[in-house]
N, C-alpha and C. Protein backbone atom coordinates (compact mmCIF):
# COMPACT_ATOMS: atom_id res chain seq x y z
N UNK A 1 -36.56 -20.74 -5.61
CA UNK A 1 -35.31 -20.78 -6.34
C UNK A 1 -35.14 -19.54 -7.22
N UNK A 2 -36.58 -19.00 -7.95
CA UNK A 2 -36.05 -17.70 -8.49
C UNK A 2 -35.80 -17.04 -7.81
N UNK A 3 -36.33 -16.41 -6.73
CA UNK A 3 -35.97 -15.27 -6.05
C UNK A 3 -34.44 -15.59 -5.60
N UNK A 4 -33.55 -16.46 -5.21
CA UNK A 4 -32.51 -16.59 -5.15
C UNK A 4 -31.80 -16.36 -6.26
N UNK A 5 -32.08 -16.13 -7.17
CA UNK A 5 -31.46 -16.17 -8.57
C UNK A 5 -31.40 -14.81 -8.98
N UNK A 6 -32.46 -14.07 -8.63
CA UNK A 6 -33.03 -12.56 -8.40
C UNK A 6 -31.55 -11.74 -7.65
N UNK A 7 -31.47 -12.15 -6.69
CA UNK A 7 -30.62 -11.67 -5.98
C UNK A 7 -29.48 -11.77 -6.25
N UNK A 8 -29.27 -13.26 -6.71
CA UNK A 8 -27.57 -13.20 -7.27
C UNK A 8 -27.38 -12.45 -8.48
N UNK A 9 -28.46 -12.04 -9.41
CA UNK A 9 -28.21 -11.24 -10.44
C UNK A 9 -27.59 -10.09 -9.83
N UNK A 10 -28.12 -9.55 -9.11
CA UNK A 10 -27.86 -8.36 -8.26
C UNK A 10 -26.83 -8.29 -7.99
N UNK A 11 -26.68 -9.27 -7.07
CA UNK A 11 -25.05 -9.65 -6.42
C UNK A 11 -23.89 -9.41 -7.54
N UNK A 12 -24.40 -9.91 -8.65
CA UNK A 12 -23.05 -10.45 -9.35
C UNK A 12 -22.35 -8.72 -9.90
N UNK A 13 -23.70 -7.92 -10.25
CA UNK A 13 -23.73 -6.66 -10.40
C UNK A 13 -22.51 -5.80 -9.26
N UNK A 14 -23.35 -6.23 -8.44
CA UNK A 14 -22.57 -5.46 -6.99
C UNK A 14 -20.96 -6.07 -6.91
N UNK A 15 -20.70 -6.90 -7.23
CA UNK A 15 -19.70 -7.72 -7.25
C UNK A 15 -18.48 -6.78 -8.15
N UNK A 16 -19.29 -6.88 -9.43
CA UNK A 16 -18.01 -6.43 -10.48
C UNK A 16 -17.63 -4.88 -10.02
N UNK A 17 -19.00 -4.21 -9.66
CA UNK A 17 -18.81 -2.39 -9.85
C UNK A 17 -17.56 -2.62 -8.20
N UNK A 18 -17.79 -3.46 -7.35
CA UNK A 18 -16.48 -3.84 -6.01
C UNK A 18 -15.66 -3.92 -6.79
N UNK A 19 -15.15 -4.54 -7.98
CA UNK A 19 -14.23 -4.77 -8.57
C UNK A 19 -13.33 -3.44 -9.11
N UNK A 20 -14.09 -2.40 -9.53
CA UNK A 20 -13.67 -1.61 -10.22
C UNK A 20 -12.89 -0.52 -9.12
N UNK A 21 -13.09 -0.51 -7.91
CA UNK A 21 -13.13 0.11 -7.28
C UNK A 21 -11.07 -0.19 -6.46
N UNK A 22 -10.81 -1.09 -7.20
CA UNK A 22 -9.18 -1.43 -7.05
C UNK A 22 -8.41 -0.64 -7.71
N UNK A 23 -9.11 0.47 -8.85
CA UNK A 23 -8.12 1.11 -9.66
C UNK A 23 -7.51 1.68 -8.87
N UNK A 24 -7.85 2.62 -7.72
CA UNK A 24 -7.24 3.42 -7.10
C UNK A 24 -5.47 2.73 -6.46
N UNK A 25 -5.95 1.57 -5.78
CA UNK A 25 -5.03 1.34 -5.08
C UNK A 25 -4.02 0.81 -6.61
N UNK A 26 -4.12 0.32 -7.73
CA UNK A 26 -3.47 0.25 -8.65
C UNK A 26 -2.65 1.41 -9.41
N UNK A 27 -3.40 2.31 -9.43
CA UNK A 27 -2.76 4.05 -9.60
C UNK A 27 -1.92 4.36 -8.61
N UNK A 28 -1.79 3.96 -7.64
CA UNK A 28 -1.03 3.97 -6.86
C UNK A 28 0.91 3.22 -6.54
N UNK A 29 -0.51 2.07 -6.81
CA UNK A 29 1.34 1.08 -7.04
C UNK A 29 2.14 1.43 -7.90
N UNK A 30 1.68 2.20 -8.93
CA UNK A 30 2.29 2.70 -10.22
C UNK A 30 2.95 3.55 -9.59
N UNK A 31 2.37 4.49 -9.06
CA UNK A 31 3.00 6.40 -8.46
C UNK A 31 3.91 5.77 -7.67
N UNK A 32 4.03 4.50 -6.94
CA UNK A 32 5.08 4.17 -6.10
C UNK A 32 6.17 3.49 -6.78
N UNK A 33 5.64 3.06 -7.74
CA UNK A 33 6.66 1.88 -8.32
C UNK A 33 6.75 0.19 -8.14
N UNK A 34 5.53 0.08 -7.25
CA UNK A 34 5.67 -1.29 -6.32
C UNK A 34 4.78 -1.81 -7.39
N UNK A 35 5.99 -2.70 -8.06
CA UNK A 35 4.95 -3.76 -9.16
C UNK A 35 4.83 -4.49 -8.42
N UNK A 36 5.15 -5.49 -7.26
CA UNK A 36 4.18 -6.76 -6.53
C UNK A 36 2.77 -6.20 -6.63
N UNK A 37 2.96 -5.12 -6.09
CA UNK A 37 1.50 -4.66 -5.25
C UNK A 37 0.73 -4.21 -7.00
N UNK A 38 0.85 -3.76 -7.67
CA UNK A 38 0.08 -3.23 -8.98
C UNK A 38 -0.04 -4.65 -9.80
N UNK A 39 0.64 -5.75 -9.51
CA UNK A 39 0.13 -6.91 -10.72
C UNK A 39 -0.95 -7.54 -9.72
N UNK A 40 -0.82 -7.44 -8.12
CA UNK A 40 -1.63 -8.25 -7.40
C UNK A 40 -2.48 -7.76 -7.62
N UNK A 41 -3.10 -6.32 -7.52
CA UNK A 41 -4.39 -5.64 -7.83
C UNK A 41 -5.10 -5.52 -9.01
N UNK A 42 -4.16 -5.80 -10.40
CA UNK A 42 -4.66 -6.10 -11.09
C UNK A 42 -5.24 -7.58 -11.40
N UNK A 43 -5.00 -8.67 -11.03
CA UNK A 43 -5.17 -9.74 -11.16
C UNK A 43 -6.48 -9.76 -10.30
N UNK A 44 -6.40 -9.46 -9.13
CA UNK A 44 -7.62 -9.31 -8.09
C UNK A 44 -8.65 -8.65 -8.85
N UNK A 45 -8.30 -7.48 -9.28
CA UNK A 45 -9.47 -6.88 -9.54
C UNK A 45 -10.11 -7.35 -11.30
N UNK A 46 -9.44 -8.19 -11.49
CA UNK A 46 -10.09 -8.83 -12.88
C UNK A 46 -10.23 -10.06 -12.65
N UNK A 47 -9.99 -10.76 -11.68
CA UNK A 47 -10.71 -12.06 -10.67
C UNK A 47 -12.12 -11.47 -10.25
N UNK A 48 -12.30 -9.95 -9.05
CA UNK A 48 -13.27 -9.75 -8.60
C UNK A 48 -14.75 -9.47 -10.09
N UNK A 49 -13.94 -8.56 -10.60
CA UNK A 49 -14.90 -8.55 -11.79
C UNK A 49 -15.36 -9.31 -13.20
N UNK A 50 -14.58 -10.48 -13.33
CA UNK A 50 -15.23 -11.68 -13.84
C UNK A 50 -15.93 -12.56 -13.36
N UNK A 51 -15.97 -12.91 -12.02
CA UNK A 51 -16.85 -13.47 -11.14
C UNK A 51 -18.23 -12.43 -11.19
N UNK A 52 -18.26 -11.24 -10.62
CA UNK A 52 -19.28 -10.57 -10.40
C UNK A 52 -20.22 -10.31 -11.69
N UNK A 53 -19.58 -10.76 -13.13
CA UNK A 53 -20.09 -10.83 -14.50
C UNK A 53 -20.61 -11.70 -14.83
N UNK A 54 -19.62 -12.81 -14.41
CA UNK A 54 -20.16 -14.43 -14.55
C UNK A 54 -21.49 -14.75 -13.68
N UNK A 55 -21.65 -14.08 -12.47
CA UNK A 55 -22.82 -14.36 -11.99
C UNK A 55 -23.78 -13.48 -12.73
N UNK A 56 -23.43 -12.50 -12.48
CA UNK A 56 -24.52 -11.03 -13.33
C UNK A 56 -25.04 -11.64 -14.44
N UNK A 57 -24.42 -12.10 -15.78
CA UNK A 57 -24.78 -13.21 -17.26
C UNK A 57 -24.88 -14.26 -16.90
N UNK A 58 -24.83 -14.96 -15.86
CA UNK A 58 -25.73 -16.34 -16.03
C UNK A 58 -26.50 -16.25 -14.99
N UNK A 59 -27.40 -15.01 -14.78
CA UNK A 59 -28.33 -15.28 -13.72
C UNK A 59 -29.56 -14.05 -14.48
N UNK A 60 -28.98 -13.25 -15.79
CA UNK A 60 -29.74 -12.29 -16.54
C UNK A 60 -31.19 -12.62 -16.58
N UNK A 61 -31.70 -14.04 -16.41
CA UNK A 61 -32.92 -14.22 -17.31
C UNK A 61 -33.76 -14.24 -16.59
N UNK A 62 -33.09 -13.89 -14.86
CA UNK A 62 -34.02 -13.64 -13.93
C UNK A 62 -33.85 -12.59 -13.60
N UNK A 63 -33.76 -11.24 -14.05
CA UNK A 63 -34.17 -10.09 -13.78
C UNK A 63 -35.42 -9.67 -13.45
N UNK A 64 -35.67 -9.17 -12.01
CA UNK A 64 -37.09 -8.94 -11.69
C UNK A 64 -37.23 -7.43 -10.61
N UNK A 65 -37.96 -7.14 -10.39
CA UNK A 65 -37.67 -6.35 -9.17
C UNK A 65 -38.06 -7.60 -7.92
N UNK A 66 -37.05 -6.79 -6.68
CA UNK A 66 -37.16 -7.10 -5.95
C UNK A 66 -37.90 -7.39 -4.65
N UNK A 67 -38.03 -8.20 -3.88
CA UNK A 67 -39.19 -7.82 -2.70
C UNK A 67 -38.30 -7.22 -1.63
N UNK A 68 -38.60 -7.03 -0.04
CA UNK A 68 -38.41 -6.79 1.10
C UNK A 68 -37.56 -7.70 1.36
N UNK A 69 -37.81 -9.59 1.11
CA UNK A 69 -37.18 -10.45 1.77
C UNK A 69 -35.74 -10.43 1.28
N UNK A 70 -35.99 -10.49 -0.20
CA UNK A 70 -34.95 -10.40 -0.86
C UNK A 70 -33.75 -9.28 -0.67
N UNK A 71 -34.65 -8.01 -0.51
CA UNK A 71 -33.39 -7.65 -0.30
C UNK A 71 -32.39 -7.50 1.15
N UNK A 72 -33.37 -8.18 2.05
CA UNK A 72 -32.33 -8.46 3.49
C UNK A 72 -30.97 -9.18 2.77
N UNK A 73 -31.61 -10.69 2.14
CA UNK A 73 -30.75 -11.46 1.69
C UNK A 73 -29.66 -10.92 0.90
N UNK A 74 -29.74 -9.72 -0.10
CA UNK A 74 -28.74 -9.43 -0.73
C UNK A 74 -28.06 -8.68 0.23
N UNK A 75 -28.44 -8.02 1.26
CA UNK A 75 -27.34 -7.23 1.94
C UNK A 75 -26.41 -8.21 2.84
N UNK A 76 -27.03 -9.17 3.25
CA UNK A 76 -26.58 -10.25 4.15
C UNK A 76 -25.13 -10.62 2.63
N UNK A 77 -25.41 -11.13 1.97
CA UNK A 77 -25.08 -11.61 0.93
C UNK A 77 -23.63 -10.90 0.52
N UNK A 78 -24.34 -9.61 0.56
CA UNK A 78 -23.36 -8.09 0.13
C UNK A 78 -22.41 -8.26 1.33
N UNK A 79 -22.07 -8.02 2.31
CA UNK A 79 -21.95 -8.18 3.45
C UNK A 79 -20.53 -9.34 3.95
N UNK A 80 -21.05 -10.41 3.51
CA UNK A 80 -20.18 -11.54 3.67
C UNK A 80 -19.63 -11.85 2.65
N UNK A 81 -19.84 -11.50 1.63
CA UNK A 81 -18.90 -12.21 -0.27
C UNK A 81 -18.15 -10.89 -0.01
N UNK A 82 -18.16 -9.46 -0.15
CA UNK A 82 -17.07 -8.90 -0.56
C UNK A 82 -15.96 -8.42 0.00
N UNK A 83 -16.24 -8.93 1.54
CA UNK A 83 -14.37 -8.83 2.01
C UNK A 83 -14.08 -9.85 1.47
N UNK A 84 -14.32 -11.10 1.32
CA UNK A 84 -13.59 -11.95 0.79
C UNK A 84 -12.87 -12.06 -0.79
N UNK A 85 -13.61 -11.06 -1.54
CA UNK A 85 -13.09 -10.23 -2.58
C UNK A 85 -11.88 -9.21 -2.17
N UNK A 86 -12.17 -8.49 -0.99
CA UNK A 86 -11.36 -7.52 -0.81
C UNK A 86 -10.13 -8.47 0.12
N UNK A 87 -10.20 -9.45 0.33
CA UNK A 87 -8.89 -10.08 1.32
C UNK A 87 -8.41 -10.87 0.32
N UNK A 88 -8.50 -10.86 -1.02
CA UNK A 88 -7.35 -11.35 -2.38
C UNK A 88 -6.02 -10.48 -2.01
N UNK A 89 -6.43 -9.02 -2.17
CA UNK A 89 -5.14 -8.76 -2.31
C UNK A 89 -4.55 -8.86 -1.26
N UNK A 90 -4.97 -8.37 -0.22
CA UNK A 90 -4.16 -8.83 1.30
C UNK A 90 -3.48 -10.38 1.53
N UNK A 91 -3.73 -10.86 0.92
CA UNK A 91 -3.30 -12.60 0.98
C UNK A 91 -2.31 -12.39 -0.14
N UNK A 92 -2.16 -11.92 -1.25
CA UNK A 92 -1.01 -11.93 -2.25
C UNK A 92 0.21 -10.99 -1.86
N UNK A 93 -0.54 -10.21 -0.98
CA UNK A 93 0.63 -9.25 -0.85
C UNK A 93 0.94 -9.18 0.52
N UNK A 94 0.76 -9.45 1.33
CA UNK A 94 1.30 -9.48 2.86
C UNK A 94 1.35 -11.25 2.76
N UNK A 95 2.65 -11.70 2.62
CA UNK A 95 2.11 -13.15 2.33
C UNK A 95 2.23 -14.24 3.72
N UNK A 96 2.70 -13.39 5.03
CA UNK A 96 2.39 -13.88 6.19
C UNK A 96 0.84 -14.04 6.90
N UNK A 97 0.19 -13.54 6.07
CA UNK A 97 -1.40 -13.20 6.73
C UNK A 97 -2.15 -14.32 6.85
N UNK A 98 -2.91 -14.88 7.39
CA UNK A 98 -3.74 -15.63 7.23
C UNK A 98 -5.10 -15.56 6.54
N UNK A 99 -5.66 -16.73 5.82
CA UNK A 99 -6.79 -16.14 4.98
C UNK A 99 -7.66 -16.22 6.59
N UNK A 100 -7.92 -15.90 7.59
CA UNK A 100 -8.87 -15.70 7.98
C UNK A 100 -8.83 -14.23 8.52
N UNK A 101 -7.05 -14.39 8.75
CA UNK A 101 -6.65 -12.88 9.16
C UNK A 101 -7.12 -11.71 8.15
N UNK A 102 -7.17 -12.32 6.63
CA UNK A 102 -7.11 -11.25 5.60
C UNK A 102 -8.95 -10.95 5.77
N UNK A 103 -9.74 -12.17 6.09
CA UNK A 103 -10.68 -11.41 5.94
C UNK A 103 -11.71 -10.58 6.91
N UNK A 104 -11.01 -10.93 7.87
CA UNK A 104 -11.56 -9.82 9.25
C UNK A 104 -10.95 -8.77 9.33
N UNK A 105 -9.41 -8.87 8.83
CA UNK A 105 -9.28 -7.13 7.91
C UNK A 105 -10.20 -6.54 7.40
N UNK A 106 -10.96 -7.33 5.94
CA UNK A 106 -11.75 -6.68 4.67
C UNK A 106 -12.85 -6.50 6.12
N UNK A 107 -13.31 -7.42 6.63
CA UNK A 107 -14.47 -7.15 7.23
C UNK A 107 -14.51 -6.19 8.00
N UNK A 108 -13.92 -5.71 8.72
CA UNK A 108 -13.32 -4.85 9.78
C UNK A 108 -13.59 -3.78 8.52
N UNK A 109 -13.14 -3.54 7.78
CA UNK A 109 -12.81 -1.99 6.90
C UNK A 109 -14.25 -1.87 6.26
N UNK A 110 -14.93 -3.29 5.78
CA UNK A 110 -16.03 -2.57 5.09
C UNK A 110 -17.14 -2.07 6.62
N UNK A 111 -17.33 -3.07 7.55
CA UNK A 111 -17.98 -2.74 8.36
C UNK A 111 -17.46 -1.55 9.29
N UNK A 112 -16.28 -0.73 9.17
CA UNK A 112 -15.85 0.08 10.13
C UNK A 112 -15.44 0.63 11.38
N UNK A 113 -15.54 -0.96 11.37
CA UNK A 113 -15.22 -1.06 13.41
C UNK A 113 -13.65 -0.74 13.56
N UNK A 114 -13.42 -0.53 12.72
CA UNK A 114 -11.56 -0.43 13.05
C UNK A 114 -10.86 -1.13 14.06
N UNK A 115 -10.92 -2.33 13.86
CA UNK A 115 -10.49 -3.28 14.76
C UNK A 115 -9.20 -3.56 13.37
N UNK A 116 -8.29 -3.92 13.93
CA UNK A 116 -7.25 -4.63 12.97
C UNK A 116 -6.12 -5.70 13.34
N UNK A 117 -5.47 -6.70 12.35
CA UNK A 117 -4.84 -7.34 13.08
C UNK A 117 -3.36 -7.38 12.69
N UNK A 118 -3.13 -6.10 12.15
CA UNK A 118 -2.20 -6.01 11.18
C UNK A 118 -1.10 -5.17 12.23
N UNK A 119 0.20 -5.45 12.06
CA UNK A 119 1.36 -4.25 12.94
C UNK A 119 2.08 -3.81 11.40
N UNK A 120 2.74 -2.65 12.20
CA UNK A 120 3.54 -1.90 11.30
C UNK A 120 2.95 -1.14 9.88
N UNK A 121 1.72 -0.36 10.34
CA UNK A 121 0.83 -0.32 9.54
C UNK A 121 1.70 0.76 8.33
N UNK A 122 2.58 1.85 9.44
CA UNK A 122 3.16 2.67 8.11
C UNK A 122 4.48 1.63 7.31
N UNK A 123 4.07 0.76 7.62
CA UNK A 123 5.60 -0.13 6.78
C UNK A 123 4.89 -1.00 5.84
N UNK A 124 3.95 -0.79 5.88
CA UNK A 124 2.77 -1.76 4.42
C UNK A 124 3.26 -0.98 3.18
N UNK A 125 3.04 -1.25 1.94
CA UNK A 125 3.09 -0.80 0.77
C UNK A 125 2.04 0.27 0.74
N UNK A 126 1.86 1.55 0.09
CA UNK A 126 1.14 2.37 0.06
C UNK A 126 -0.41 2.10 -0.14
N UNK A 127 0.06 0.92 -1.46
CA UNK A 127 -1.48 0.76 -2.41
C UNK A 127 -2.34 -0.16 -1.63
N UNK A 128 -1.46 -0.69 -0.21
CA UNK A 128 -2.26 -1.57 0.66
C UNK A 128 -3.52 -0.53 1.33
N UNK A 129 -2.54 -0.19 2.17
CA UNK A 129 -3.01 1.06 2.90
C UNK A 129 -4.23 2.00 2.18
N UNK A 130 -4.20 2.32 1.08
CA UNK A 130 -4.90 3.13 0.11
C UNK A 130 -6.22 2.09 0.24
N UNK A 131 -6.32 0.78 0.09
CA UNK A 131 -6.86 -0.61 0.03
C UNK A 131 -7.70 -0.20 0.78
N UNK A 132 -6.74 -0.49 2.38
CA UNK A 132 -7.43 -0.39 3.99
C UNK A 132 -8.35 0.72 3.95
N UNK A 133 -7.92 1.37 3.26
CA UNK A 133 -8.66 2.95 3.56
C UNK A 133 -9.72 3.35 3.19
N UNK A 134 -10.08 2.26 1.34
CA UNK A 134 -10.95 2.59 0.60
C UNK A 134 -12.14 1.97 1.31
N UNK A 135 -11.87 0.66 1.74
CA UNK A 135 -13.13 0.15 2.33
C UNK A 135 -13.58 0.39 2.93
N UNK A 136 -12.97 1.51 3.92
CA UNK A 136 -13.84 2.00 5.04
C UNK A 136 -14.78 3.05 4.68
């Protein structure tokens, strides 16, 4: 059970610094003007990074280094939690998408296979696109 606890410290770490990483597409919505898209990213990205805190502080008291096993598990871990971080905003803002659609997007972009299930890609909002782009 600690070593699981080990890892989610980690996780929760990895979690928030994912979080921070929305400014861009938020600087963006601004330069465009598209407040849907700049309140969704902000909300997302202070969803992604209170979660990734909340785990990070209530998992502090198991700070340890890590082994080998452990860290398969955090990449596995890493891996599957943060498209689902990254398919918030795709679900608020394309609001035809499906949440499974949104997250084989995120997955697709963090893993790089460029598979997509999206049409009309230049007719998305910029800060989406900026989104799509960052994860890859």
């Amino acid at each position: 059970m600690k070593r699981l606890l080990r890892v989610a410290h980690v996780l929760g770490l990895v979690i928030a610094l994912f979080g921070l990483g929305m400014v861009l597409p938020i600087l963006v919505a601004w330069i465009y003007d598209h407040d849907a898209a700049r309140v969704v990213f902000v909300e997302a990205m202070g969803e992604t990074i209170a979660c990734g805190l909340l785990l990070w502080l209530g998992t502090r008291r198991y700070r340890a280094d890590l082994q080998i096993r452990d860290g398969f598990l955090l990449v596995v871990l890493v891996w599957t939690v943060l498209p689902a971080f990254a398919a918030l905003p795709l679900l608020r803002v394309l609001p035809g998408l499906s949440i499974t659609d949104a997250y084989f997007e995120c997955m697709s972009g963090v893993t790089t296979t460029g598979a997509t299930v999206l049409t009309g890609l230049d007719n998305l909002p910029p800060s989406i696109n900026v989104w799509r782009a960052e994860l890859v």
